[in-house]
Protein backbone atom coordinates (compact mmCIF):
# COMPACT_ATOMS: atom_id res chain seq x y z
CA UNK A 1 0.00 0.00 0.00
CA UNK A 2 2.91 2.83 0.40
CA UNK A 3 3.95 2.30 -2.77
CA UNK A 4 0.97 3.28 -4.21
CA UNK A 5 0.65 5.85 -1.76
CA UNK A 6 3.63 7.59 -3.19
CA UNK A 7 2.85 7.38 -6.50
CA UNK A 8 -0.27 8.53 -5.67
CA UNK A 9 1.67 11.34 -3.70
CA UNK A 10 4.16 12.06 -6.94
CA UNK A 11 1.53 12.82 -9.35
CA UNK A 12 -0.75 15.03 -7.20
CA UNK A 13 2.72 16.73 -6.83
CA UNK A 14 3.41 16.86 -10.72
CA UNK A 15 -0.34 18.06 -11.07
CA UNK A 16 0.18 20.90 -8.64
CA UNK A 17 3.26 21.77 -9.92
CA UNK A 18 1.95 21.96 -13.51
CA UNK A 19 -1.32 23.60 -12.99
CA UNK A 20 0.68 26.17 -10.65
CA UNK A 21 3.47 27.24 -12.58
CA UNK A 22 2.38 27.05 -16.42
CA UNK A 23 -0.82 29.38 -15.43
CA UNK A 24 1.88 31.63 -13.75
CA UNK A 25 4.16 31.78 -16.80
CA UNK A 26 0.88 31.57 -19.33
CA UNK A 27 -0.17 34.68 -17.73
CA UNK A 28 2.87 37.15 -17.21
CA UNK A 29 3.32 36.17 -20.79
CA UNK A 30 0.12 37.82 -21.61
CA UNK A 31 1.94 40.89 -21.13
CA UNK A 32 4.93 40.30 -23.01
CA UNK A 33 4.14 37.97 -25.91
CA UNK A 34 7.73 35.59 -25.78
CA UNK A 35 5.75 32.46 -26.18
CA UNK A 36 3.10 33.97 -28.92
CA UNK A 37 0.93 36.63 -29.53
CA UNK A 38 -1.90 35.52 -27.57
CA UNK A 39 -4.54 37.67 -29.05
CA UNK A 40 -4.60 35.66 -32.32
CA UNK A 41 -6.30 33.28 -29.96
CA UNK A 42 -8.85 35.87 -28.97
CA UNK A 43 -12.64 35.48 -30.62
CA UNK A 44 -13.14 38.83 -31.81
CA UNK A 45 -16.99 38.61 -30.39
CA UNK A 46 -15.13 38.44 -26.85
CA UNK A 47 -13.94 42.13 -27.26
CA UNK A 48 -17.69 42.88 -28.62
CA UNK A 49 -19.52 41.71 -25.43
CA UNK A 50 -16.45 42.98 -23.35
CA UNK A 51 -15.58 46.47 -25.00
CA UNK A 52 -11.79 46.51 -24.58
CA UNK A 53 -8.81 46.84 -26.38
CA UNK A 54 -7.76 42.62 -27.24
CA UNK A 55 -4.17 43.69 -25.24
CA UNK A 56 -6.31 44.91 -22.47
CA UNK A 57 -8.46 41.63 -22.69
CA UNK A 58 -5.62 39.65 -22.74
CA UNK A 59 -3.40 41.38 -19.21
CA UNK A 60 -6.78 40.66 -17.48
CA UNK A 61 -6.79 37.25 -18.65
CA UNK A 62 -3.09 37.32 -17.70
CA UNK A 63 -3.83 38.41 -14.31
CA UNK A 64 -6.71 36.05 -13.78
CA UNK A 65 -4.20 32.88 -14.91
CA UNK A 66 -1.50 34.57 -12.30
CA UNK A 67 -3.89 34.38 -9.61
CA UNK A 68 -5.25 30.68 -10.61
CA UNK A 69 -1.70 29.68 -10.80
CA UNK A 70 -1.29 30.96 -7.32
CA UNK A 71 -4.41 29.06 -5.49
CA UNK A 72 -2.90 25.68 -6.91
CA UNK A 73 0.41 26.53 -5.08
CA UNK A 74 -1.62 27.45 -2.12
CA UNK A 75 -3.38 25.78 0.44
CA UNK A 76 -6.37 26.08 -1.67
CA UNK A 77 -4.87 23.79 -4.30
CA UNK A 78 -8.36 21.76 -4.88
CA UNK A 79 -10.57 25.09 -5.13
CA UNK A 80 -7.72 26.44 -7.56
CA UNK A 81 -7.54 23.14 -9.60
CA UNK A 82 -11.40 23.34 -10.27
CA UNK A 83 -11.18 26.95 -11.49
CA UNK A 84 -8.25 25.90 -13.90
CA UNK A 85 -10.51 23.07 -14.97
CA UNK A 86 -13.42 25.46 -15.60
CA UNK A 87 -10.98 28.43 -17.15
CA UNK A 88 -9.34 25.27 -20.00
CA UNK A 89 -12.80 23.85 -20.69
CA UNK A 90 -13.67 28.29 -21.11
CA UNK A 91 -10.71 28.73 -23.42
CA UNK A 92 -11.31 25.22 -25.68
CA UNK A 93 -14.87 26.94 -26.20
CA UNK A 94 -13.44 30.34 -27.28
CA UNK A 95 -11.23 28.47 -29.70
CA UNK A 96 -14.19 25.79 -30.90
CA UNK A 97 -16.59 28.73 -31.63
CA UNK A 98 -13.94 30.74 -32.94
CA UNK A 99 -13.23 27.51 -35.45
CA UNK A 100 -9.74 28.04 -35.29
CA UNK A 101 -6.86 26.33 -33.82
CA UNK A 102 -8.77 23.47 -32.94
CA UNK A 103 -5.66 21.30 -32.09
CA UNK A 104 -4.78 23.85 -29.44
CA UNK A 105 -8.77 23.03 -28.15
CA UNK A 106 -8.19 19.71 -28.28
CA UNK A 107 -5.06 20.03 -25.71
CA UNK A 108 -6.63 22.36 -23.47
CA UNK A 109 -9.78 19.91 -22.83
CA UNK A 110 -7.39 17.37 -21.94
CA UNK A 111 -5.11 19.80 -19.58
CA UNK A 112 -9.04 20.51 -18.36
CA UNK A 113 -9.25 16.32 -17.83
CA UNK A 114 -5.82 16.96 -15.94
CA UNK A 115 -6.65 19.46 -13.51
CA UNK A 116 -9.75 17.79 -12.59
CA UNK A 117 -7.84 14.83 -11.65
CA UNK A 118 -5.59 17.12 -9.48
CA UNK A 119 -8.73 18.74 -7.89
CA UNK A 120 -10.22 15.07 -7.32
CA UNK A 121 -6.67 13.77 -5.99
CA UNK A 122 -6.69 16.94 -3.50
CA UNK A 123 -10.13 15.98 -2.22
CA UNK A 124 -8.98 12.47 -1.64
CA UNK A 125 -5.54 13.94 -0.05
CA UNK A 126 -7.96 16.24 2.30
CA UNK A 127 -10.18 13.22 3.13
CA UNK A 128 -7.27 10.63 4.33
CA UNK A 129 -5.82 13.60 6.48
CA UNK A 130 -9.01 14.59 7.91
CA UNK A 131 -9.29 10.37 8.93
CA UNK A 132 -6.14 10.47 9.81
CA UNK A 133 -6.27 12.83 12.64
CA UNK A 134 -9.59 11.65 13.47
CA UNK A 135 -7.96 8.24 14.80
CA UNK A 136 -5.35 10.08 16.37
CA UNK A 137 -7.47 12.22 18.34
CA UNK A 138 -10.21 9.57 19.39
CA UNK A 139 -9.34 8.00 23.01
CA UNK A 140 -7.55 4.84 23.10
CA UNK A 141 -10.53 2.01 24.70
CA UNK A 142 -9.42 0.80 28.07
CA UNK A 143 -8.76 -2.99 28.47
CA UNK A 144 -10.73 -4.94 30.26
């Protein structure tokens, strides 16, 4: 069993890592555009219904990824892995309606798969330390 406790252990650890750190990077690149220019992946009906430049659409989108990169690394990792779930499935949609760089979808439903399994891991983490303490704190029956 603590073997596949630990490998259990490793990959919520490479989950968390992942769905900490790329958001991060993802987002302060919004600002500078190294990776690509991100607003080629922007559906121009987003900057209808929000009226804003697509560089201003894209820092808040930077910021938001920043702060959901964040939450993973925090002690809120399950809550954060949820909203990275929700925020992939969000951007596949933009890119399926958009009808363009549908590969791209593709890989962000499956990062979406990803952090759900991180979220679902963290719940099951939570649970077994919750039980965990529970046995240590319950009195010890006396012998007879």
């Amino acid at each position: 069993m603590q073997n596949t406790d630990n490998r259990l252990n490793n990959t919520w650890w490479a989950l968390r890592v992942l769905f900490g750190f790329v958001p991060i990077a993802a987002g302060l690149d919004k600002f500078f555009n190294l990776l690509t220019n991100w607003e080629a992946y922007l559906n121009p009906v987003a900057t209808r219904i929000v009226p804003v430049s697509p560089v201003t659409f894209m820092h808040v989108v930077g910021v938001i990824e920043i702060i959901a990169g964040i939450v993973v690394l925090s002690h809120f990792t399950k809550l954060g892995a949820y909203v990275v779930t929700a925020w992939l499935v969000a951007i596949a949609l933009n890119l399926l309606v958009m009808g363009k760089f549908l590969d791209v979808a593709v890989r962000d439903l499956g990062l979406a798969v990803a952090a759900f399994s991180l979220a679902q891991l963290t719940a099951i983490r939570e649970e077994s330390t919750s039980t965990v303490r529970m046995r240590a704190t319950q009195p010890v029956p006396a012998r007879s």
